[in-house]
PDB file of N, CA and C in Angstrom:
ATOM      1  N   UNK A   1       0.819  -1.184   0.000  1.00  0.00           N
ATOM      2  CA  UNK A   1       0.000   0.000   0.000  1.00  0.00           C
ATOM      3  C   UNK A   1       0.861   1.244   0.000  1.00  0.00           C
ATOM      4  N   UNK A   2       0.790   2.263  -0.922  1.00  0.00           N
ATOM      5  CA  UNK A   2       1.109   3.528  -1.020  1.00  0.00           C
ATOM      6  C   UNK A   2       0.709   4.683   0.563  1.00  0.00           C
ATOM      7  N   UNK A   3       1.350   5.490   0.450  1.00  0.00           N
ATOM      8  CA  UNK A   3       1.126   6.217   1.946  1.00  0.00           C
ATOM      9  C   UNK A   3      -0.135   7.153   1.328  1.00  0.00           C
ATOM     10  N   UNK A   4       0.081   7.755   0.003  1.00  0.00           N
ATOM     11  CA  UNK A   4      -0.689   8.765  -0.416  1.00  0.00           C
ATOM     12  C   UNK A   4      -2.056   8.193  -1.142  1.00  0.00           C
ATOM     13  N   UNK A   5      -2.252   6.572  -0.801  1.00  0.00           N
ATOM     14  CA  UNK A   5      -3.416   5.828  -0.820  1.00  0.00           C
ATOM     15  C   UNK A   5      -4.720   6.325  -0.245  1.00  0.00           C
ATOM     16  N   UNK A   6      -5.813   7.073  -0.373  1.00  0.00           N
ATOM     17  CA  UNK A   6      -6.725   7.476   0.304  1.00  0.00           C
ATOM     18  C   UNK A   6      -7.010   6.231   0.948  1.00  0.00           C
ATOM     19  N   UNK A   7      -6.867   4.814   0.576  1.00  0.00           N
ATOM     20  CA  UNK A   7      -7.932   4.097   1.382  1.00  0.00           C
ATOM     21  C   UNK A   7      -6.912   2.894   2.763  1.00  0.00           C
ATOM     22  N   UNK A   8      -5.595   3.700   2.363  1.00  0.00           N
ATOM     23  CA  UNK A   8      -4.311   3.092   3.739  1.00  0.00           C
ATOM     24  C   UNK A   8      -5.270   3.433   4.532  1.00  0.00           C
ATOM     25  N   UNK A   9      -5.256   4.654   5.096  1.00  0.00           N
ATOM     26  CA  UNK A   9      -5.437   4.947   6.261  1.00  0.00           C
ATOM     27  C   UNK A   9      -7.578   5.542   6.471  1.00  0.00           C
ATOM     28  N   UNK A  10      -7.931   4.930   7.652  1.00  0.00           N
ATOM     29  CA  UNK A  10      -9.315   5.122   7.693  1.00  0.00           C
ATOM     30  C   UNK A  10      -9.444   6.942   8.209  1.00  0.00           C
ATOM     31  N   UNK A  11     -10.742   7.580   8.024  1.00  0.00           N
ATOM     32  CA  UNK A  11     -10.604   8.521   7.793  1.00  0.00           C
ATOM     33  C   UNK A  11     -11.886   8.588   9.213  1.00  0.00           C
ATOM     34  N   UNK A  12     -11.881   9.806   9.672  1.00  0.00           N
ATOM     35  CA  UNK A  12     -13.420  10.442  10.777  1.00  0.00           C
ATOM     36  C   UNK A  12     -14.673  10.152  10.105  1.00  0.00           C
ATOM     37  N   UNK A  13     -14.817   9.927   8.639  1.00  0.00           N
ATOM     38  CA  UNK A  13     -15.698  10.070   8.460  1.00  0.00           C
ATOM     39  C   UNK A  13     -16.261   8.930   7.211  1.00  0.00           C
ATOM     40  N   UNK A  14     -15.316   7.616   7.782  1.00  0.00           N
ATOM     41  CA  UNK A  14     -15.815   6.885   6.803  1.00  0.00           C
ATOM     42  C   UNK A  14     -17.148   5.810   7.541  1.00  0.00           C
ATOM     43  N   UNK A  15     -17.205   5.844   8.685  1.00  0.00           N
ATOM     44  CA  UNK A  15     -18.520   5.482   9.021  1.00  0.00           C
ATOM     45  C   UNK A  15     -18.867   5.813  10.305  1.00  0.00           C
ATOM     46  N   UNK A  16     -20.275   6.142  10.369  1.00  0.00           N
ATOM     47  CA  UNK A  16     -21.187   7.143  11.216  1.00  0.00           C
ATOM     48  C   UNK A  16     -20.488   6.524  12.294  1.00  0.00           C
ATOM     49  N   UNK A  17     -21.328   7.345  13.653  1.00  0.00           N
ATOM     50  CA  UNK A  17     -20.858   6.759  15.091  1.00  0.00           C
ATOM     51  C   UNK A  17     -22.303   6.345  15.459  1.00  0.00           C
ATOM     52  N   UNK A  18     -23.254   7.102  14.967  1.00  0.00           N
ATOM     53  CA  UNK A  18     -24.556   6.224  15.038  1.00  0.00           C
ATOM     54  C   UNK A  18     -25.827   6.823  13.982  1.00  0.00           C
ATOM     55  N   UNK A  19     -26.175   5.977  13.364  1.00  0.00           N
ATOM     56  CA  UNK A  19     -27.137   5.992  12.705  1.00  0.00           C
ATOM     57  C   UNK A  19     -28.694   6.622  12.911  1.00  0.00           C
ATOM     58  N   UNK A  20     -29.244   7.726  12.372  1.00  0.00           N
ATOM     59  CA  UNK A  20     -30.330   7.963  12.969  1.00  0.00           C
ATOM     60  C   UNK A  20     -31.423   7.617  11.708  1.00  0.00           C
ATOM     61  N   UNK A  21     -32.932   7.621  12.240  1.00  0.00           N
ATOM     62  CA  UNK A  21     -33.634   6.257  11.598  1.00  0.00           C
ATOM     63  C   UNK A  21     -33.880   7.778  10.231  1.00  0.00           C
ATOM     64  N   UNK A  22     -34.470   7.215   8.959  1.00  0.00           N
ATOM     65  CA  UNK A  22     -34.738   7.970   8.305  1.00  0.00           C
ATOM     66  C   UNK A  22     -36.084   8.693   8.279  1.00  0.00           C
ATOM     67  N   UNK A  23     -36.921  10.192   8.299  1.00  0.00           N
ATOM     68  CA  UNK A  23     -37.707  10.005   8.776  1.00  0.00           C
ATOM     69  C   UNK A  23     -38.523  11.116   7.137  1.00  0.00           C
ATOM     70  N   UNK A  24     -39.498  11.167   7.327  1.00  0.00           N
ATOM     71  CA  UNK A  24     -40.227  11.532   5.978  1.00  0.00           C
ATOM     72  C   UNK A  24     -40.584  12.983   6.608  1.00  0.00           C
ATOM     73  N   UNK A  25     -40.469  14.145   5.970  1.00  0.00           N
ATOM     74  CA  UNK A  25     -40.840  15.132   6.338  1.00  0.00           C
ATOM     75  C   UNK A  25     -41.743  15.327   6.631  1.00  0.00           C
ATOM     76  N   UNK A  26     -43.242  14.865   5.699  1.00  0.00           N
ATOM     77  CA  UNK A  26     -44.753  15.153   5.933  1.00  0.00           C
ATOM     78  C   UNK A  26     -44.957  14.181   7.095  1.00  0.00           C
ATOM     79  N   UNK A  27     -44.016  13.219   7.846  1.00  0.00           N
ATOM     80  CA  UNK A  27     -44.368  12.775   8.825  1.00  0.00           C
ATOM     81  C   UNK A  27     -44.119  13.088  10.034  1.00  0.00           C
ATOM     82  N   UNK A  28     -42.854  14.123  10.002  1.00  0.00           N
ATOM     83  CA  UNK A  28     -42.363  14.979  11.438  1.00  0.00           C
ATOM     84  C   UNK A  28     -43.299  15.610  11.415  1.00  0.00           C
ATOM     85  N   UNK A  29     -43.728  16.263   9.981  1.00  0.00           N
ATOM     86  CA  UNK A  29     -44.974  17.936  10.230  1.00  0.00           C
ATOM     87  C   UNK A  29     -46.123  17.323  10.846  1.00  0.00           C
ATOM     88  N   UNK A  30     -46.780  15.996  10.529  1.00  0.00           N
ATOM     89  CA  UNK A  30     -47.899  15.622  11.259  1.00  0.00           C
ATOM     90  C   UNK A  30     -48.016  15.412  12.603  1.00  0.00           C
ATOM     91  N   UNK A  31     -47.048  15.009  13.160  1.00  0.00           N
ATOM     92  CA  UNK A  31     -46.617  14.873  14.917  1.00  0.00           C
ATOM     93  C   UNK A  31     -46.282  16.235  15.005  1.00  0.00           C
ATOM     94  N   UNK A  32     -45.503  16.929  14.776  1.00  0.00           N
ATOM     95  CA  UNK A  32     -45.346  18.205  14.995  1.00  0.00           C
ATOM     96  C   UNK A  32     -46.781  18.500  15.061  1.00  0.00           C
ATOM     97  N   UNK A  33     -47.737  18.946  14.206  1.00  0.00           N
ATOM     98  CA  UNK A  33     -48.915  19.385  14.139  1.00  0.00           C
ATOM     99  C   UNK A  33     -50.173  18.943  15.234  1.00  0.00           C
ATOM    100  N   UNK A  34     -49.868  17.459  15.547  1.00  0.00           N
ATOM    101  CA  UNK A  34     -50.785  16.660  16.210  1.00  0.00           C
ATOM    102  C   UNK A  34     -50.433  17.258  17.229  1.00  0.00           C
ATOM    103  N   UNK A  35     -49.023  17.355  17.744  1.00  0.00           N
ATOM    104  CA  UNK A  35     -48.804  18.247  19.234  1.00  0.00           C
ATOM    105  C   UNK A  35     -49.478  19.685  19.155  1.00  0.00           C
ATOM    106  N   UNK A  36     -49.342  19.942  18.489  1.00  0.00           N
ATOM    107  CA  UNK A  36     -49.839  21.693  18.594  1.00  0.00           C
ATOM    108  C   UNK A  36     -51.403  21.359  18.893  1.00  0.00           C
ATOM    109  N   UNK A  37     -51.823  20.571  18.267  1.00  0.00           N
ATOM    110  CA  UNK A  37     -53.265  20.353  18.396  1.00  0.00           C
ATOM    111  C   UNK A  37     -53.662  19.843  19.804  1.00  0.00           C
ATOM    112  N   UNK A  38     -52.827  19.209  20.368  1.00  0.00           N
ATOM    113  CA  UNK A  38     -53.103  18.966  21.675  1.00  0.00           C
ATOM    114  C   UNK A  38     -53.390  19.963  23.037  1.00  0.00           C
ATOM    115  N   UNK A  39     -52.263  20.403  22.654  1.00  0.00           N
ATOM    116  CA  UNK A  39     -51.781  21.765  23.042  1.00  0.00           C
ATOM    117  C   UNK A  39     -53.123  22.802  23.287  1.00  0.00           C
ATOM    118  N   UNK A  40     -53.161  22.924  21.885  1.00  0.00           N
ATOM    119  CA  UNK A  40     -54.538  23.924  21.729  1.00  0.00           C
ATOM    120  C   UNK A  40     -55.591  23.061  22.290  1.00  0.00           C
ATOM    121  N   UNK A  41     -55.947  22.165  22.354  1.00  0.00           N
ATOM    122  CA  UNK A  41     -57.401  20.995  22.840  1.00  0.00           C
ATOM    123  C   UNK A  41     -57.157  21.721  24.858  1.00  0.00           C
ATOM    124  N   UNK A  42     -55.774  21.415  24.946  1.00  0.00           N
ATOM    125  CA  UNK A  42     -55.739  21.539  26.633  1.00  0.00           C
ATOM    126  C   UNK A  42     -55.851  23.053  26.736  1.00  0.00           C
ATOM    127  N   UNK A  43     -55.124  23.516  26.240  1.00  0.00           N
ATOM    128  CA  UNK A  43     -55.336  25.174  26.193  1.00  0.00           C
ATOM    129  C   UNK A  43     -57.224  25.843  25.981  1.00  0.00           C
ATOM    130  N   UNK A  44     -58.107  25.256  25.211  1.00  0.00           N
ATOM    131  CA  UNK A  44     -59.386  25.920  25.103  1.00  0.00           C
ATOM    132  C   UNK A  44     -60.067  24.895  26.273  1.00  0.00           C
ATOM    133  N   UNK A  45     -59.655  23.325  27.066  1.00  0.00           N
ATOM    134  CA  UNK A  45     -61.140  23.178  27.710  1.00  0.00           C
ATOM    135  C   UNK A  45     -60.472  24.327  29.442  1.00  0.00           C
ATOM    136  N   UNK A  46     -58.981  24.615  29.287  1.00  0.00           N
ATOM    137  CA  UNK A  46     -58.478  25.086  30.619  1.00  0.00           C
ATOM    138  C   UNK A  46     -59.512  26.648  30.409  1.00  0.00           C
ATOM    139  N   UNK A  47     -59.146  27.351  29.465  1.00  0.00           N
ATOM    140  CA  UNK A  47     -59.274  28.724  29.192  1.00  0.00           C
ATOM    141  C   UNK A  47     -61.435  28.680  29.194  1.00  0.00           C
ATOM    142  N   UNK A  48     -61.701  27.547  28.386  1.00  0.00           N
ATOM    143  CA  UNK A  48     -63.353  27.603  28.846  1.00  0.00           C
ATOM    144  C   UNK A  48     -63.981  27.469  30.202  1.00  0.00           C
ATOM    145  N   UNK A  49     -62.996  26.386  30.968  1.00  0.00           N
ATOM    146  CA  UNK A  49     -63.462  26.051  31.985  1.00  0.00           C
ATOM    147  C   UNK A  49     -63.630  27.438  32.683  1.00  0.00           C
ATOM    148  N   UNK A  50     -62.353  28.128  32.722  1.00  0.00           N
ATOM    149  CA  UNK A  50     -62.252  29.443  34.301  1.00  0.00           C
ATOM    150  C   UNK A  50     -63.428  30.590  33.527  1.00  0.00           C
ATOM    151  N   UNK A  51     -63.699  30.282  31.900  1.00  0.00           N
ATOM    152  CA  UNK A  51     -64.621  31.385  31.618  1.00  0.00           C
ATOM    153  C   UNK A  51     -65.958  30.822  32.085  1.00  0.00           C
ATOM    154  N   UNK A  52     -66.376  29.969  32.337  1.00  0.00           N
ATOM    155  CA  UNK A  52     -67.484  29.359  32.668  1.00  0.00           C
ATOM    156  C   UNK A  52     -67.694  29.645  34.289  1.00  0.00           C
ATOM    157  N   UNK A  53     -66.254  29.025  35.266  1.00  0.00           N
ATOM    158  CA  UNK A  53     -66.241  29.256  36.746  1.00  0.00           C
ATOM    159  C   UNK A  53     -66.386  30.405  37.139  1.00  0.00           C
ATOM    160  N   UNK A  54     -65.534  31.849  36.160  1.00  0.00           N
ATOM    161  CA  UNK A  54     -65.537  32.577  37.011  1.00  0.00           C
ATOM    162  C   UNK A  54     -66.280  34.058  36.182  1.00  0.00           C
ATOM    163  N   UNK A  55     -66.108  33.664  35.155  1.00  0.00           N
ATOM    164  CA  UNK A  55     -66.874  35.278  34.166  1.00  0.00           C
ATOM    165  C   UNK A  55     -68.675  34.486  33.819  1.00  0.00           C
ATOM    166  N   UNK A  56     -69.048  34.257  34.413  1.00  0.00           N
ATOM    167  CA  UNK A  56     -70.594  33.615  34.191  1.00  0.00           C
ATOM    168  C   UNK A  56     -71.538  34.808  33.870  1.00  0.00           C
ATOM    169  N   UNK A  57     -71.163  35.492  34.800  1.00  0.00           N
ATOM    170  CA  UNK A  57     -71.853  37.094  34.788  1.00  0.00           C
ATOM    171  C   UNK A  57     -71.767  37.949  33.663  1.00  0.00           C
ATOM    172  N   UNK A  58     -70.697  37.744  32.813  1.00  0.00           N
ATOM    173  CA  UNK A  58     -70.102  38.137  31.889  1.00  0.00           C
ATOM    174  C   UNK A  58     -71.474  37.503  30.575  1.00  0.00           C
ATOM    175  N   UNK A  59     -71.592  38.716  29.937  1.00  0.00           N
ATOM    176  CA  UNK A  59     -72.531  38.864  28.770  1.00  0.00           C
ATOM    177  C   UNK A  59     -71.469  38.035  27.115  1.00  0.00           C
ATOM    178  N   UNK A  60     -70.033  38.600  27.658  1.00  0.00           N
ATOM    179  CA  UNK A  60     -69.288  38.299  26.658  1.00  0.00           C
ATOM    180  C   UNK A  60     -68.533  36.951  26.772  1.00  0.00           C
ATOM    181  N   UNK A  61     -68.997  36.398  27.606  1.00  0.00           N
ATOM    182  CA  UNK A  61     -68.320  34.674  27.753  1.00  0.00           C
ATOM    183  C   UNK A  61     -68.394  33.649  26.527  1.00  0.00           C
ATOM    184  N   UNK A  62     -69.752  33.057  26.924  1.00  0.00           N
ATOM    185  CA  UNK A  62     -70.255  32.247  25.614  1.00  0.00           C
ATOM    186  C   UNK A  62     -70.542  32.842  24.823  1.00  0.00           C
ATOM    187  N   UNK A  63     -70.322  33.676  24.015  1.00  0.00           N
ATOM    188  CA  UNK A  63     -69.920  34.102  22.541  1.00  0.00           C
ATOM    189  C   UNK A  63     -68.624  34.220  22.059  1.00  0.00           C
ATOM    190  N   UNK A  64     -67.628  34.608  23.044  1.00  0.00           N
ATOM    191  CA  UNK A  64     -66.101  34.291  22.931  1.00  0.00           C
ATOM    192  C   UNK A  64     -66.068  33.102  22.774  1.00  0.00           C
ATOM    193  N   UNK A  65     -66.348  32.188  23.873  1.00  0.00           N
ATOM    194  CA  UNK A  65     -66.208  30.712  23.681  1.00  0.00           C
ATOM    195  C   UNK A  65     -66.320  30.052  22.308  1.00  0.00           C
ATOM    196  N   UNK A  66     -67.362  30.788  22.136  1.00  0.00           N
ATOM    197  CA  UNK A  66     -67.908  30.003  20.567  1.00  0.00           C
ATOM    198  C   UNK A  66     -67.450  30.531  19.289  1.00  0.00           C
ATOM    199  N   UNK A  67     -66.773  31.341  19.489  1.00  0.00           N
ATOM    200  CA  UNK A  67     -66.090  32.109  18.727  1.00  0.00           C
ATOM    201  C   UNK A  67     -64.521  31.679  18.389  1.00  0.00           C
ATOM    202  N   UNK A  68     -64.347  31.103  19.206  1.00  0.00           N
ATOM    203  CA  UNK A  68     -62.999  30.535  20.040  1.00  0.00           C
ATOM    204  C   UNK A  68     -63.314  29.222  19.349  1.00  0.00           C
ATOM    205  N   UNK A  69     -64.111  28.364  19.516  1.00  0.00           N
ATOM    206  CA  UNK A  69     -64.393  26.874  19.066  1.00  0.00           C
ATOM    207  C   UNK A  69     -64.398  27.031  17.693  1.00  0.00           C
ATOM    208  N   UNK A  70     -65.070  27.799  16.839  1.00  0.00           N
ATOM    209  CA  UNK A  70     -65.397  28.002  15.641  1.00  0.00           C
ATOM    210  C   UNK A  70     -63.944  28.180  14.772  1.00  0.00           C
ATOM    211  N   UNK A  71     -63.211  29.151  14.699  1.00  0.00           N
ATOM    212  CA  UNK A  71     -61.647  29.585  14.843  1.00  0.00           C
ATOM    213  C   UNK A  71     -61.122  28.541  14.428  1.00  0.00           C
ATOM    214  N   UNK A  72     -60.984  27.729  16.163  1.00  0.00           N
ATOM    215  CA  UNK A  72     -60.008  26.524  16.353  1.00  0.00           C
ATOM    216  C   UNK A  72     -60.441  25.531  15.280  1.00  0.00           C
ATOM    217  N   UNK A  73     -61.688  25.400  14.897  1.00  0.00           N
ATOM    218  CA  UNK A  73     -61.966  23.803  14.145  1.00  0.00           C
ATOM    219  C   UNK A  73     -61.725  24.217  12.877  1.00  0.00           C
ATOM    220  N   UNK A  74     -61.832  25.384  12.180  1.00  0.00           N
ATOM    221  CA  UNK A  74     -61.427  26.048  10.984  1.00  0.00           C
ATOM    222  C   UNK A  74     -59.961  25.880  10.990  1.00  0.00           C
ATOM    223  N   UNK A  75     -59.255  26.333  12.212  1.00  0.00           N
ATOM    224  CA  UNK A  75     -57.976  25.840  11.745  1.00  0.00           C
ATOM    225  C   UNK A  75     -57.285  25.000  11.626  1.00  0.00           C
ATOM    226  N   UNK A  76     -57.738  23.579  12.672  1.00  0.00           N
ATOM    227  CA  UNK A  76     -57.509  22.800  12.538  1.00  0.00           C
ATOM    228  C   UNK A  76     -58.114  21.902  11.268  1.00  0.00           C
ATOM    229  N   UNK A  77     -59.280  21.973  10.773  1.00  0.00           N
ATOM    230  CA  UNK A  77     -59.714  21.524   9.284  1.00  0.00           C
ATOM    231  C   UNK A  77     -59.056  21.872   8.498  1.00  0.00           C
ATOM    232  N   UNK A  78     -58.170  23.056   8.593  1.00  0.00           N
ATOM    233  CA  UNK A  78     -57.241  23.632   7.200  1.00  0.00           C
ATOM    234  C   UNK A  78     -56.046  22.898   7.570  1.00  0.00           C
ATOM    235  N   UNK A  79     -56.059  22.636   8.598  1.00  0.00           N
ATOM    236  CA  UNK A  79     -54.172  22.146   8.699  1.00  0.00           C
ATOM    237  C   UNK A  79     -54.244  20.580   8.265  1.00  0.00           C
ATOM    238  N   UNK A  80     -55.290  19.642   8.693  1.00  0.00           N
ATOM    239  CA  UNK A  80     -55.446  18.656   8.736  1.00  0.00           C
ATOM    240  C   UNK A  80     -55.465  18.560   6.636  1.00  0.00           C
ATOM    241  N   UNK A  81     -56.220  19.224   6.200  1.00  0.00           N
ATOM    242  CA  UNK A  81     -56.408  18.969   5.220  1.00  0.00           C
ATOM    243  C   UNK A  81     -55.981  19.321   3.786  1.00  0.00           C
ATOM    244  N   UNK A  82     -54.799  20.186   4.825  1.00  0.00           N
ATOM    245  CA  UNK A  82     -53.242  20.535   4.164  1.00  0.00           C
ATOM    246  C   UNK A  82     -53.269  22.088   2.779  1.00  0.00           C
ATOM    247  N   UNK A  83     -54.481  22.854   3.290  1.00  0.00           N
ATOM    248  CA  UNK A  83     -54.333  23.518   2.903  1.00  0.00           C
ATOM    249  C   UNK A  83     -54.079  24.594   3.038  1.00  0.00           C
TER     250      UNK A  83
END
């Protein structure tokens, strides 16, 4: 073997130190997305609940609320359905 042989001597970077799995983009964005959606699910029953416990009196509650629900399922129908 020659010294100025690229393949004498092994190199940093002729094989990984560990392999990571291959993953499909539109399939990170959907877990990515599914979390956000969760997110938002825990975020509107927390944020309905204290409007319900504690603004009852409030004229502007349940119309926010529903306003709020309406929103969320629009956006989530657009994301889901990738447009």
């Amino acid at each position: 073997m020659n010294a100025t042989d690229s393949t004498a001597y092994p190199t940093p970077f002729d094989k990984p130190i560990f392999n990571l799995p291959s993953a499909d983009f539109s399939s990170i964005l959907t877990i990515v997305f599914f979390l956000i959606f969760v997110a938002w699910t825990i975020y509107t029953v927390v944020v309905a609940y204290h409007w319900f416990r504690y603004g009852h009196r409030s004229w502007l509650a349940i119309p926010a609320i529903v306003v709020h629900l309406i929103i969320s399922g629009i956006l989530i129908l657009m994301i889901a359905s990738g447009v």
